[in-house]
N, C-alpha and C. Protein backbone atom coordinates (compact mmCIF):
# COMPACT_ATOMS: atom_id res chain seq x y z
N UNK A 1 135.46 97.70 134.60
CA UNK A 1 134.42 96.93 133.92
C UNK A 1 133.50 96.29 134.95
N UNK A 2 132.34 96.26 134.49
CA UNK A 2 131.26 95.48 135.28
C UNK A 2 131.37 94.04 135.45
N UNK A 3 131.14 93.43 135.99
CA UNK A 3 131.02 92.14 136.09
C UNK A 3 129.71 91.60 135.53
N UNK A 4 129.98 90.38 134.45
CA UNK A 4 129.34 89.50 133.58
C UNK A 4 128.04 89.15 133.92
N UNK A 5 126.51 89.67 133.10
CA UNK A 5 125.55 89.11 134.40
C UNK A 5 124.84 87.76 133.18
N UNK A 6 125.77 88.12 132.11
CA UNK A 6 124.59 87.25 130.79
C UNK A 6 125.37 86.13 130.84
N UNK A 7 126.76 85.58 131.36
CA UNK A 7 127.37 84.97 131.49
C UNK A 7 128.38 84.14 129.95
N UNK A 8 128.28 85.07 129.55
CA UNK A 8 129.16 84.42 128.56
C UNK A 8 130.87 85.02 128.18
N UNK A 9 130.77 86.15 129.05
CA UNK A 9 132.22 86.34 128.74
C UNK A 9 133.46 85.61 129.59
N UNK A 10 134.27 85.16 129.22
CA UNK A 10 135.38 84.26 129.03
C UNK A 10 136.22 84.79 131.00
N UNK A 11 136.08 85.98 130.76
CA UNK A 11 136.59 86.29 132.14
C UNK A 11 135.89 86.96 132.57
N UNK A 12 134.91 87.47 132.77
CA UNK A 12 134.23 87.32 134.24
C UNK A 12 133.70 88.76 134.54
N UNK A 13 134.31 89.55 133.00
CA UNK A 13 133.86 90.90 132.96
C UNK A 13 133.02 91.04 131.82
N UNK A 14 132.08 92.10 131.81
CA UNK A 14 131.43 92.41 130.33
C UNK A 14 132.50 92.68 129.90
N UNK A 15 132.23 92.15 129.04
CA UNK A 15 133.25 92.40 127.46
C UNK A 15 131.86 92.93 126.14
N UNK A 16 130.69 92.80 126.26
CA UNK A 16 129.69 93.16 125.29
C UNK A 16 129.11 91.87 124.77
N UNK A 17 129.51 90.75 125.08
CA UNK A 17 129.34 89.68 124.20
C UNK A 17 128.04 89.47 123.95
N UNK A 18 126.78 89.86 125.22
CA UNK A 18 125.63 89.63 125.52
C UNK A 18 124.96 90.04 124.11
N UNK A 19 125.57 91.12 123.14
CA UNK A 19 124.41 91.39 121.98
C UNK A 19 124.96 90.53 121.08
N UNK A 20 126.10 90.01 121.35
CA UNK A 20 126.41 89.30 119.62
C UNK A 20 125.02 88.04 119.35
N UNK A 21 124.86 87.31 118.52
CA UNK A 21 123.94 86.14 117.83
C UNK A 21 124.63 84.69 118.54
N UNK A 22 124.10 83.75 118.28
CA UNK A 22 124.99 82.57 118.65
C UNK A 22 125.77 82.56 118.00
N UNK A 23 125.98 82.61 116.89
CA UNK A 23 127.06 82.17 115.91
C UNK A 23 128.18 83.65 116.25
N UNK A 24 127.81 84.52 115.98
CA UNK A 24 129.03 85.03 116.45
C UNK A 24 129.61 84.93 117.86
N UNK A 25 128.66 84.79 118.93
CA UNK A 25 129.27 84.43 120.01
C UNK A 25 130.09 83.36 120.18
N UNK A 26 129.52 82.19 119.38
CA UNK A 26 130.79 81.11 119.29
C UNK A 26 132.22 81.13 119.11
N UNK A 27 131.54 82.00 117.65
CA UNK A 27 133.25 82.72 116.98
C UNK A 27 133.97 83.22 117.99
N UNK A 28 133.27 84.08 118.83
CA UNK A 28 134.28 84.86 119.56
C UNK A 28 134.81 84.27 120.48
N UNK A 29 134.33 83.14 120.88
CA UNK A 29 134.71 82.63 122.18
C UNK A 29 135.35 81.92 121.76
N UNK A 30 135.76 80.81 120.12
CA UNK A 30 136.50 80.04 119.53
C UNK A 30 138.16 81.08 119.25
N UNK A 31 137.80 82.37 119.07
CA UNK A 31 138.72 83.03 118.82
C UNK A 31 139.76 83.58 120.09
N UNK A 32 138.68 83.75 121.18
CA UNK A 32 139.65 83.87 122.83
C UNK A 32 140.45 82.62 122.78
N UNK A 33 139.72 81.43 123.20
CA UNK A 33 140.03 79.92 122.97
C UNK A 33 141.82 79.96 122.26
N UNK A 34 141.64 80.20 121.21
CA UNK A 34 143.21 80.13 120.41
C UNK A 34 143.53 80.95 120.75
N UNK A 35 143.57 82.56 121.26
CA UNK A 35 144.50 83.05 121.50
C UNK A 35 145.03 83.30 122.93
N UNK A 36 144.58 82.76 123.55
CA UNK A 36 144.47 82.29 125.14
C UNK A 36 145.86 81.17 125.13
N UNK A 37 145.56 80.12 124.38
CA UNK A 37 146.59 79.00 124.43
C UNK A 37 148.02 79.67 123.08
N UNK A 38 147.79 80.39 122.35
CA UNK A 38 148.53 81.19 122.34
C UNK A 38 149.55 81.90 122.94
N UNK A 39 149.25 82.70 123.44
CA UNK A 39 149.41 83.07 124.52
C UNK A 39 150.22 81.94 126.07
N UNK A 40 149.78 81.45 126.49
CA UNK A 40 149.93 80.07 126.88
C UNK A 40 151.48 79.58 126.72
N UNK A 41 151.14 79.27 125.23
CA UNK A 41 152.82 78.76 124.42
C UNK A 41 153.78 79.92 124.54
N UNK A 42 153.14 80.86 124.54
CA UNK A 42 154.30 82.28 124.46
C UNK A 42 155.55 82.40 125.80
N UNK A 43 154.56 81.95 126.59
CA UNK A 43 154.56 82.19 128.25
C UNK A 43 155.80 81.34 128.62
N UNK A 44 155.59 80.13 128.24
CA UNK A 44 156.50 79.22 128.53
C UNK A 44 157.67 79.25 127.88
């Protein structure tokens, strides 16, 4: 993967996020967000 130049993906790679709208970009980044700390709790 390329590295992020629109700056909104979460780690640091395109992930595509650059075409979503604001509102879905939120979503998506609200949706990494929980499953990140998810994840997180799993770990431990």
């Amino acid at each position: 993967m390329a590295d992020c130049g629109c700056g909104r993906s979460p780690t640091g790679q395109c992930i595509g996020w650059h075409a979503l709208s604001e509102e879905e970009y939120h979503q998506k980044l609200k949706e990494h967000q929980e499953k990140t700390e998810q994840d997180d709790a799993a770990d431990e």
